[in-house]
C-alpha atoms as a PDB file:
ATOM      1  CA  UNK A   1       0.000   0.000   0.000  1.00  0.00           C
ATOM      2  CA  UNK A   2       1.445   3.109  -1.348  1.00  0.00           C
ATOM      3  CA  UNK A   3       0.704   6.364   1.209  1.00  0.00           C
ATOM      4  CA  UNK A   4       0.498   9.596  -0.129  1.00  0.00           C
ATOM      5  CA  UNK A   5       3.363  12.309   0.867  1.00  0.00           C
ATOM      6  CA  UNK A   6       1.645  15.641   1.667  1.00  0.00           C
ATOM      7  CA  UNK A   7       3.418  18.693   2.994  1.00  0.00           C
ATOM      8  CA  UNK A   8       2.105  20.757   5.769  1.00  0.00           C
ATOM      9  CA  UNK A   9       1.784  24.740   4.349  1.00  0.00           C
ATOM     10  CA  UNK A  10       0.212  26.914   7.162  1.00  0.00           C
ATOM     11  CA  UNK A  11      -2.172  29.876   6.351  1.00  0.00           C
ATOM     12  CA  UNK A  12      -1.120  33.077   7.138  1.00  0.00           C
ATOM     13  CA  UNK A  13      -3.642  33.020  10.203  1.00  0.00           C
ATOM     14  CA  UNK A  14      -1.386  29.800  11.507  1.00  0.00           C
ATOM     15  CA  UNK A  15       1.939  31.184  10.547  1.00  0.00           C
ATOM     16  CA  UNK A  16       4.242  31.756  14.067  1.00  0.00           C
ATOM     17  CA  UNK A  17       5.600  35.300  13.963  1.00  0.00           C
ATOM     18  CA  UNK A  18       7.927  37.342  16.645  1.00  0.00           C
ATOM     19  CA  UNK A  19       6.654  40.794  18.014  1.00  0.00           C
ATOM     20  CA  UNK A  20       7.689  43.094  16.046  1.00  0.00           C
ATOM     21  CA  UNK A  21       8.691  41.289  13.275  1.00  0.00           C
ATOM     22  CA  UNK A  22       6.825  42.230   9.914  1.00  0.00           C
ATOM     23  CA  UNK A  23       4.570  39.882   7.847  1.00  0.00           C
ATOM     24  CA  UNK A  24       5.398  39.874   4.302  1.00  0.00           C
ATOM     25  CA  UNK A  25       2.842  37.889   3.303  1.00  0.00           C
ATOM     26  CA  UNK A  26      -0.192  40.181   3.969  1.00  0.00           C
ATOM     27  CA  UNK A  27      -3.670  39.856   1.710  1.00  0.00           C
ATOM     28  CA  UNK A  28      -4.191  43.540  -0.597  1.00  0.00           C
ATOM     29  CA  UNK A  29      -7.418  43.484   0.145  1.00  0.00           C
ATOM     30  CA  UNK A  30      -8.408  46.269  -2.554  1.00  0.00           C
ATOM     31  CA  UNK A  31      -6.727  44.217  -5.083  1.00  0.00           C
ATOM     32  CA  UNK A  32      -8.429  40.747  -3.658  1.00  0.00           C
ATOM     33  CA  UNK A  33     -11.911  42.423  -3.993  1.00  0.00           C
ATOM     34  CA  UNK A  34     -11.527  44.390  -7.247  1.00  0.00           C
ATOM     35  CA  UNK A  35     -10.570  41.046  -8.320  1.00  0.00           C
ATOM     36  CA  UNK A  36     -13.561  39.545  -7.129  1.00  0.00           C
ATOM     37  CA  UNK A  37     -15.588  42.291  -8.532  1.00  0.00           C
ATOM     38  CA  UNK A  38     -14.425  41.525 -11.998  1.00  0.00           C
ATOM     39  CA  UNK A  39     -15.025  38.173 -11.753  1.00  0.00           C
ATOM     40  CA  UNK A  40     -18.478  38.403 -10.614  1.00  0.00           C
ATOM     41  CA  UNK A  41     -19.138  40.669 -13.235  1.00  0.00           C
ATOM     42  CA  UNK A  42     -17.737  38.841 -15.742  1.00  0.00           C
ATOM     43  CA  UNK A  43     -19.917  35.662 -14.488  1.00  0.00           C
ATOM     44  CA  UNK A  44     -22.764  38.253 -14.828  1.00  0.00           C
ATOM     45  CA  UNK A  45     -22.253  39.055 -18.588  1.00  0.00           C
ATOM     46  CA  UNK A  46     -21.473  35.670 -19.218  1.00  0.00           C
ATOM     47  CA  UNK A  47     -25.147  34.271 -17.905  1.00  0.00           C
ATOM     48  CA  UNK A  48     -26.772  37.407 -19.789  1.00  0.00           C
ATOM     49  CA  UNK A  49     -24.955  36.370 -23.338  1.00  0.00           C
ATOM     50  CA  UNK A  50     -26.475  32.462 -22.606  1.00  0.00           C
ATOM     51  CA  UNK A  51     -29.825  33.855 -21.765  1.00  0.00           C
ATOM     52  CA  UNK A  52     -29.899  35.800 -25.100  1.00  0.00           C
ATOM     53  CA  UNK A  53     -28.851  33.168 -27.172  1.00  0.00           C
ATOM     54  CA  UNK A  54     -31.275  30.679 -25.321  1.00  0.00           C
ATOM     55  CA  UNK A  55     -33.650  33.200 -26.296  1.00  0.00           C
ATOM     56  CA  UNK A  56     -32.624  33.940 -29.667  1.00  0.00           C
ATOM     57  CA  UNK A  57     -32.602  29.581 -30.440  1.00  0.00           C
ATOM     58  CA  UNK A  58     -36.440  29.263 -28.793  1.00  0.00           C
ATOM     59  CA  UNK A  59     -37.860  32.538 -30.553  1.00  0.00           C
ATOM     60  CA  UNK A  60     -36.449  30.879 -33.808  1.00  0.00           C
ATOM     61  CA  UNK A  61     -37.575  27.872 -34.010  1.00  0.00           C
ATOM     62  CA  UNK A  62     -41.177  26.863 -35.077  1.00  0.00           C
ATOM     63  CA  UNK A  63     -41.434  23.560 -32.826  1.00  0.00           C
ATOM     64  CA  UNK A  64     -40.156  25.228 -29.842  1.00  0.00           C
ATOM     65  CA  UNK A  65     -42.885  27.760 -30.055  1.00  0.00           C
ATOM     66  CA  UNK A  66     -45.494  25.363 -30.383  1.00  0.00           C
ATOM     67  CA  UNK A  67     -44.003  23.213 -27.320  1.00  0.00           C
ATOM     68  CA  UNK A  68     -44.602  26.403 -25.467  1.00  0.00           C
ATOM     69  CA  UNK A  69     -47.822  27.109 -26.124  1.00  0.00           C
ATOM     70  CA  UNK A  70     -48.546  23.452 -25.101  1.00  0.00           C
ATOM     71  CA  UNK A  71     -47.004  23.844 -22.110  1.00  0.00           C
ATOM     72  CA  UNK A  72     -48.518  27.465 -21.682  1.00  0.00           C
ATOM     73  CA  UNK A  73     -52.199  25.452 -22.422  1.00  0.00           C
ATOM     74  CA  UNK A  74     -51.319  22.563 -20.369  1.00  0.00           C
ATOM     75  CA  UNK A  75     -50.664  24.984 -16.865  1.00  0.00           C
ATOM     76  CA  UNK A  76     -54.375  26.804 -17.431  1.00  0.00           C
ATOM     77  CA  UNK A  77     -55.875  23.056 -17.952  1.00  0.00           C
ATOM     78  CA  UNK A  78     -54.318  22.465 -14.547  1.00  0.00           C
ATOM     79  CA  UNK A  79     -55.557  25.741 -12.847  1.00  0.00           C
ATOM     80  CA  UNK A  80     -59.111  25.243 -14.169  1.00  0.00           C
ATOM     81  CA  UNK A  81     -59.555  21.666 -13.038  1.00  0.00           C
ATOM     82  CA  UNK A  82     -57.909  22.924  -9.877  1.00  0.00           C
ATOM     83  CA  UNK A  83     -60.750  25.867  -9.208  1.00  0.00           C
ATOM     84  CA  UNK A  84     -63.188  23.405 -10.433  1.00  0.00           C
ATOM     85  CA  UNK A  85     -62.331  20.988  -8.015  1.00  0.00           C
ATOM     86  CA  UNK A  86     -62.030  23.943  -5.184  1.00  0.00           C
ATOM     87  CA  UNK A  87     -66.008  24.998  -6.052  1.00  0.00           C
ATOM     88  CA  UNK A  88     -67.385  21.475  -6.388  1.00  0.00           C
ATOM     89  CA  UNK A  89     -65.807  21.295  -2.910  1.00  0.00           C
ATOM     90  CA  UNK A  90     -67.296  24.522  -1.640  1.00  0.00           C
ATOM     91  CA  UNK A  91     -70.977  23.921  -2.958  1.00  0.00           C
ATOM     92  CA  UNK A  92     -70.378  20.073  -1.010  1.00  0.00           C
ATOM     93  CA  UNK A  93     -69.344  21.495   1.906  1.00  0.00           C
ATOM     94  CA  UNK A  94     -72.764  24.612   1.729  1.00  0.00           C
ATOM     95  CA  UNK A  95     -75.023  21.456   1.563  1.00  0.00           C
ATOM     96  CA  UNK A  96     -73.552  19.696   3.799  1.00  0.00           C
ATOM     97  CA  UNK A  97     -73.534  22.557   6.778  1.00  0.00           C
ATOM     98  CA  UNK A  98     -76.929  23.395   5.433  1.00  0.00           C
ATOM     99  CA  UNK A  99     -78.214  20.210   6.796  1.00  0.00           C
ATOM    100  CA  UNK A 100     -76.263  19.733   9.966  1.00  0.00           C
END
């Protein structure tokens, strides 16, 4: 069995310094977060361009359209038989407390 040689490197929280010596290996935060900025914007425009073309591919084709408009006609069938179901239940539940 073959083990796996690793080396121990401590973060800079973990590091042992003397008092008064300086750290050299301090974080810029300004540059760490204007980093991070620009990435996150970046990640931004990136999911904005897909979106587009996504949109651009389904407004162009024909059977993608019509898959929508399924789907679109297929949610209302659900929310009628839903309310349907919901007044069926209502008018059962007037006769019923109108004869208790």
């Amino acid at each position: 069995m073959a083990f796996r040689q690793t080396t121990f490197m401590p973060t800079q929280s973990q590091q042992f310094s003397y008092p008064g010596e300086k750290q050299t290996n301090q974080v810029n935060m300004p540059n760490m977060e204007e980093q991070l900025a620009r990435e996150m914007a970046r990640m931004k425009m990136e999911r904005e361009k897909q979106s587009r073309e996504v949109e651009k591919i389904c407004s162009g084709s024909e059977e993608l359209k019509e898959l929508q408009a399924r789907i679109k006609a297929a949610y209302l069938n659900k929310e009628r038989a839903a309310q349907m179901t919901e007044n069926q239940f209502r008018k059962q539940a007037e006769i019923v407390s109108y004869y208790d």
